[in-house]
N, C-alpha and C. Protein backbone atom coordinates (compact mmCIF):
# COMPACT_ATOMS: atom_id res chain seq x y z
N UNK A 1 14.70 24.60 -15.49
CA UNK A 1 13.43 23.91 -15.47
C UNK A 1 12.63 24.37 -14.26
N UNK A 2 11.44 24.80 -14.80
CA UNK A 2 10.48 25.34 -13.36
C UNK A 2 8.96 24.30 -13.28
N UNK A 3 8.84 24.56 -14.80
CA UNK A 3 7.27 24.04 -14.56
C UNK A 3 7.29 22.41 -14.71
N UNK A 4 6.70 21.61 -14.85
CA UNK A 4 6.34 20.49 -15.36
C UNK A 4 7.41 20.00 -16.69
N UNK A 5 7.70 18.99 -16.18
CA UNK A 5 8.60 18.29 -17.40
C UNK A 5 8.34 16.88 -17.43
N UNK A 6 8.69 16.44 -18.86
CA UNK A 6 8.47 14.94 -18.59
C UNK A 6 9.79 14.01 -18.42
N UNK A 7 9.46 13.12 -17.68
CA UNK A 7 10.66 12.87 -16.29
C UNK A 7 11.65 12.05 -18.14
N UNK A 8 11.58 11.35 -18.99
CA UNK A 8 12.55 11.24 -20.18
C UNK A 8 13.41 12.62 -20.29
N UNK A 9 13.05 13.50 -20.24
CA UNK A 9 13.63 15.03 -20.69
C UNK A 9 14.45 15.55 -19.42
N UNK A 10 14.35 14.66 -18.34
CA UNK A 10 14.94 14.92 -17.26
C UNK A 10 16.80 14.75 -17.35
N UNK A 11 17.68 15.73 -16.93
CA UNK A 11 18.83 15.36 -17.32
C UNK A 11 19.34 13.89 -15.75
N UNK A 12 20.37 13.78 -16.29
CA UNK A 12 21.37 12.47 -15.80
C UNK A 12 21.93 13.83 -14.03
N UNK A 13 20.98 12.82 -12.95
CA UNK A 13 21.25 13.24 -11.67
C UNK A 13 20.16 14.26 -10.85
N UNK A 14 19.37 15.41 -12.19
CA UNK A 14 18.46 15.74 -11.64
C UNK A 14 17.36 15.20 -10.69
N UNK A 15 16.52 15.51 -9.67
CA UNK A 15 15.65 14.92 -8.82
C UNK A 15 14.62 16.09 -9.00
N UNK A 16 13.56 15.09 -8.96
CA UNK A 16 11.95 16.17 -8.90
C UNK A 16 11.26 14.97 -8.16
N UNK A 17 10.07 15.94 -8.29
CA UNK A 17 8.46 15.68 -7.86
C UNK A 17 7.51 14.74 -8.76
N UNK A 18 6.94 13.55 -8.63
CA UNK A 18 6.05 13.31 -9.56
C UNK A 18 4.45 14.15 -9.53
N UNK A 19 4.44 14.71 -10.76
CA UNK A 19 3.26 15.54 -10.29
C UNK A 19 2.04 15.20 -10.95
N UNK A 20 2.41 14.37 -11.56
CA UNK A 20 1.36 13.51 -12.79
C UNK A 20 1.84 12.38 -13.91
N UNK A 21 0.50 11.73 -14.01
CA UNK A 21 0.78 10.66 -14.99
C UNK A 21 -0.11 10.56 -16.11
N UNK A 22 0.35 10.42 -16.85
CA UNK A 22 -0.91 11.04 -18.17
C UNK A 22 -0.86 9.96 -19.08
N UNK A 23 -0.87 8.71 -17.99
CA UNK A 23 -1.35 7.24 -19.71
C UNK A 23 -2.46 6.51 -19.34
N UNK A 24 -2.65 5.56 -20.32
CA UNK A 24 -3.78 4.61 -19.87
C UNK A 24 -3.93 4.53 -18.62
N UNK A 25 -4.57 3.36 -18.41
CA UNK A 25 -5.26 3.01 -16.42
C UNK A 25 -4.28 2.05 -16.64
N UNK A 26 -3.64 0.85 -17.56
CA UNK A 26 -2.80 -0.22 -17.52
C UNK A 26 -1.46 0.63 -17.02
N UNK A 27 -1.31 1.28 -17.99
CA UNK A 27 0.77 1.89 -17.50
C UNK A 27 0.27 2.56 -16.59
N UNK A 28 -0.42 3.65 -16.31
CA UNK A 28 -0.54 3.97 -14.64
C UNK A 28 -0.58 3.05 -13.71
N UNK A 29 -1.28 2.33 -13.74
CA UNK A 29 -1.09 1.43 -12.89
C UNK A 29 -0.29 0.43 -12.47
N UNK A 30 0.57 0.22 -13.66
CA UNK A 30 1.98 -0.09 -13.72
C UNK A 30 2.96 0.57 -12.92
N UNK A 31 2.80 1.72 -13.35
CA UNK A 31 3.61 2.58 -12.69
C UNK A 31 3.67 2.71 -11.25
N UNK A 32 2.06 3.28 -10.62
CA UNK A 32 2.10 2.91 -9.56
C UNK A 32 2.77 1.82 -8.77
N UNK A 33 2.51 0.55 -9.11
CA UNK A 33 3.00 -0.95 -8.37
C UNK A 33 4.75 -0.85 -8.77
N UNK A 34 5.23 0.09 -9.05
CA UNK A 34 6.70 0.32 -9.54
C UNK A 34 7.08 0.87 -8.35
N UNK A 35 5.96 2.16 -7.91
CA UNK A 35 6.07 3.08 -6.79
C UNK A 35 6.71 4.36 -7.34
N UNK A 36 6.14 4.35 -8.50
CA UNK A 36 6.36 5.76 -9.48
C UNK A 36 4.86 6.44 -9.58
N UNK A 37 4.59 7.14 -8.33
CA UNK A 37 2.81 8.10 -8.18
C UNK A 37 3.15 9.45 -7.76
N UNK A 38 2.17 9.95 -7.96
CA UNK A 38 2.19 11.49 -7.85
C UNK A 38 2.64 11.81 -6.45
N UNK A 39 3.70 13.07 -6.07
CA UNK A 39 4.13 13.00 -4.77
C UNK A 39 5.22 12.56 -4.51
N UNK A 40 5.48 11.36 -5.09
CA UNK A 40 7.53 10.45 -4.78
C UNK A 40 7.78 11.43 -5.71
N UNK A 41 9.57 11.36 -5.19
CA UNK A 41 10.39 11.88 -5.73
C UNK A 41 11.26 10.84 -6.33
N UNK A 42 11.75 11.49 -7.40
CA UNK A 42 12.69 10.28 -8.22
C UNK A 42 13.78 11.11 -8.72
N UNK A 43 14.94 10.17 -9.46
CA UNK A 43 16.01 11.18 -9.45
C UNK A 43 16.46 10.11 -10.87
N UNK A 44 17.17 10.79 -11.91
CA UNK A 44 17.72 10.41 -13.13
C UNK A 44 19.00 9.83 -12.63
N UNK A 45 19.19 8.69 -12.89
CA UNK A 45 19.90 8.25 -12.77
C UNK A 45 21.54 7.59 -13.84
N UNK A 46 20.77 7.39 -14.97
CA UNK A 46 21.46 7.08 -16.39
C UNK A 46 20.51 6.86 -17.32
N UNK A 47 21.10 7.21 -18.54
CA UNK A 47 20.31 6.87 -19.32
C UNK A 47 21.31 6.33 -20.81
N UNK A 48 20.35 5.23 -21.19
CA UNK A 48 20.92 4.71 -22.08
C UNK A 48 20.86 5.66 -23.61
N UNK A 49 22.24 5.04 -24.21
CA UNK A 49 22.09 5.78 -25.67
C UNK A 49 21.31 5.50 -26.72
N UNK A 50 21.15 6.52 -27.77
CA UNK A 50 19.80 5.95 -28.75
C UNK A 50 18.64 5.52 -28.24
N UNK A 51 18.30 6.60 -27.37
CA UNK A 51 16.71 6.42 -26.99
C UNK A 51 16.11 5.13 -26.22
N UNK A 52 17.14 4.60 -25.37
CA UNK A 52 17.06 3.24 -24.67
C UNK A 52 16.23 4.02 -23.72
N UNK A 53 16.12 3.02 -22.20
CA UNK A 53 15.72 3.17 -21.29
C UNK A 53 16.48 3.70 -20.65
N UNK A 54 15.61 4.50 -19.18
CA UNK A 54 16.24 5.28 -18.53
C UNK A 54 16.48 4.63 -17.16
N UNK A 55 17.19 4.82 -16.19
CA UNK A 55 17.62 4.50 -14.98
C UNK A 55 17.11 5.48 -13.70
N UNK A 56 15.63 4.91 -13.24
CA UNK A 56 15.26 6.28 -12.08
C UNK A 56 15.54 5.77 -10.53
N UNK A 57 15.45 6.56 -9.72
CA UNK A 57 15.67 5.99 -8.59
C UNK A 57 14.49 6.83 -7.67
N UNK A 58 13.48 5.87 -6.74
CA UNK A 58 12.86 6.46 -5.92
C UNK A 58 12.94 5.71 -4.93
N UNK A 59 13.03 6.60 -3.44
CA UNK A 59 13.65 5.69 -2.56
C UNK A 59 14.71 5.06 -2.67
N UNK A 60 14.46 3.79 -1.96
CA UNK A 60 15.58 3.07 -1.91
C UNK A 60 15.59 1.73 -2.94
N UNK A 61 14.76 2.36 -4.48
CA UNK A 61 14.59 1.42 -5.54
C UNK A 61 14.86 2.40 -6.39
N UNK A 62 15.96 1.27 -7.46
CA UNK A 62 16.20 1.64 -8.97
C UNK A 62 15.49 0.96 -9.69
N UNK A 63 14.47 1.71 -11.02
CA UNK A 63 13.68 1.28 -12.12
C UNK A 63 14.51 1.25 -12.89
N UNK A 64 14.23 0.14 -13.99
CA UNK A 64 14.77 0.92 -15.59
C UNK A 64 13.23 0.82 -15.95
N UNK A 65 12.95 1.65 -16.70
CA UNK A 65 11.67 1.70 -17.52
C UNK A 65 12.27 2.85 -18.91
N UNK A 66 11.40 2.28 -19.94
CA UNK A 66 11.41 3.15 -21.30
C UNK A 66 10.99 4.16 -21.38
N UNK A 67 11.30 4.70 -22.48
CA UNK A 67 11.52 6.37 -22.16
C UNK A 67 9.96 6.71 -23.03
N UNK A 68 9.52 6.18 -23.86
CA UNK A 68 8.15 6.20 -24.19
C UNK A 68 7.01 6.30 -22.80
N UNK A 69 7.41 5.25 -21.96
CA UNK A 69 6.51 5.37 -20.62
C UNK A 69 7.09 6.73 -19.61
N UNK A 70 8.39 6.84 -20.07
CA UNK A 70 9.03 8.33 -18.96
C UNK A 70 8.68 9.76 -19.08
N UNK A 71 7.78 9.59 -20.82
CA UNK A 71 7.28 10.42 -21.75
C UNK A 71 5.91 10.52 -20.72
N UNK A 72 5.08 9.65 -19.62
CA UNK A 72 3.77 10.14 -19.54
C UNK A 72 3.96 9.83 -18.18
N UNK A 73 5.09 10.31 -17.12
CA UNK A 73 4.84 10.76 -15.92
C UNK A 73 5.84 12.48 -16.15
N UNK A 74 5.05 13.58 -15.68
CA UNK A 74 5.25 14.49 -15.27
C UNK A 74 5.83 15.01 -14.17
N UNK A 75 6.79 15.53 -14.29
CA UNK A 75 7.65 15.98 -12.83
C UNK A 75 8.24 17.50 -12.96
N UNK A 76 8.16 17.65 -11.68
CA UNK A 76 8.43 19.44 -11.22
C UNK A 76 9.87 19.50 -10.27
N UNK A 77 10.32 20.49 -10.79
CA UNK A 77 11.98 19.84 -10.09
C UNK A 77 11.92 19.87 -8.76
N UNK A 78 12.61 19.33 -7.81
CA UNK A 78 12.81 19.23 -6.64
C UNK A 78 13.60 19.96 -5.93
N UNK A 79 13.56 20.84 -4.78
CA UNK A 79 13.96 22.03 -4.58
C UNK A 79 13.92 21.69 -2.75
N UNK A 80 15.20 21.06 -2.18
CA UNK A 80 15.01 20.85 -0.60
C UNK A 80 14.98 22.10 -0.03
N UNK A 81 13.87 22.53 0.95
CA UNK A 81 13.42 23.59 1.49
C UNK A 81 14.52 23.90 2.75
N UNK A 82 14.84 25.24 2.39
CA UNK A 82 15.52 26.00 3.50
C UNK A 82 15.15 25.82 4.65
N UNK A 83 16.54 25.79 5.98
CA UNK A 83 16.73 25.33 7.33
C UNK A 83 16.15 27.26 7.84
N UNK A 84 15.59 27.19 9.07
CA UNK A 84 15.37 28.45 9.60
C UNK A 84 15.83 29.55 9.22
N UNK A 85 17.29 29.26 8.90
CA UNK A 85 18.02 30.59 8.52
C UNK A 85 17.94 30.92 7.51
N UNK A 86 16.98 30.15 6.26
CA UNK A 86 16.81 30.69 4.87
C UNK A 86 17.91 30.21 3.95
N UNK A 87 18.87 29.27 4.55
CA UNK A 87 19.62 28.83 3.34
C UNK A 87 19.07 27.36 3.37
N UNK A 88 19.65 26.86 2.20
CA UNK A 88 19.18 25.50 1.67
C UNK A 88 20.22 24.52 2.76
N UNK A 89 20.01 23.37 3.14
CA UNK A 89 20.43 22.05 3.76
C UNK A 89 21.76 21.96 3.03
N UNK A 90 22.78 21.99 3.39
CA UNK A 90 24.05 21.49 2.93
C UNK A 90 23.99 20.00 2.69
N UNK A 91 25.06 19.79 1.69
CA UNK A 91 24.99 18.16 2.00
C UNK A 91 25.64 17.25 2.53
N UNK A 92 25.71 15.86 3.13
CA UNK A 92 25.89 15.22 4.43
C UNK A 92 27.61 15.30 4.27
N UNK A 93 28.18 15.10 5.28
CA UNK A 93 29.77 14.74 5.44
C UNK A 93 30.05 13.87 4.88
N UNK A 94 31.47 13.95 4.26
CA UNK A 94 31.86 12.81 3.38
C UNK A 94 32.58 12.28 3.98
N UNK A 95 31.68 10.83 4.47
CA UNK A 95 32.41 9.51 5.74
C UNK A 95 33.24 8.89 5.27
N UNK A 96 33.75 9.47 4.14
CA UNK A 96 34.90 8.62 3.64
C UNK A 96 36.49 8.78 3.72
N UNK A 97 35.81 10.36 3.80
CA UNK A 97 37.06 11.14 3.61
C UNK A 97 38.56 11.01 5.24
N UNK A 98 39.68 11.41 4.73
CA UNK A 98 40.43 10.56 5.74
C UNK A 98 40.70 12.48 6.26
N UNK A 99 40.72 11.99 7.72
CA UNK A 99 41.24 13.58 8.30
C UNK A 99 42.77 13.56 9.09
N UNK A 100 43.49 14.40 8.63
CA UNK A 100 45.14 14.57 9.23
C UNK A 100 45.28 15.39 10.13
């Protein structure tokens, strides 16, 4: 996925960009007061079977919203930008893990 997708078509864990919203002024604006606007990033979280609702996460909030409304925000995948040296950010230590 490179260009624009609509965040329903998004798989289970992917994270992008919201880069647009393409419904009425009511569900946009819905959306917005959700804190689903152009710019946050959100990430797939689960999704239910038979075309249920989906599970997004932005910030430090989980939505469920329907996948008809997931159908008219647009997202561009999310891609954390390389540290000086040109490789990508590793990811954090696992504080869980026990050391011998």
């Amino acid at each position: 996925m490179t260009g624009p997708s609509s965040l329903s078509r998004y798989p289970v864990g992917r994270c992008g960009t919201i880069v647009q919203i393409d419904a009425d002024s009511d569900l946009a604006a819905r959306m917005t007061a959700l804190g689903l606007s152009p710019g946050r990033r959100v990430r797939v979280i689960r999704r239910s079977p038979f075309h249920g609702p989906i599970q997004v996460r932005t910030g430090q909030t989980d939505l469920i919203i329907r996948r008809t409304e997931a159908d008219h925000i647009q997202v561009c995948p999310y891609e954390p930008a390389p540290d000086s040296t040109g490789t990508p950010p590793s990811s954090p230590p696992n504080v869980n893990a026990t050391t011998r």
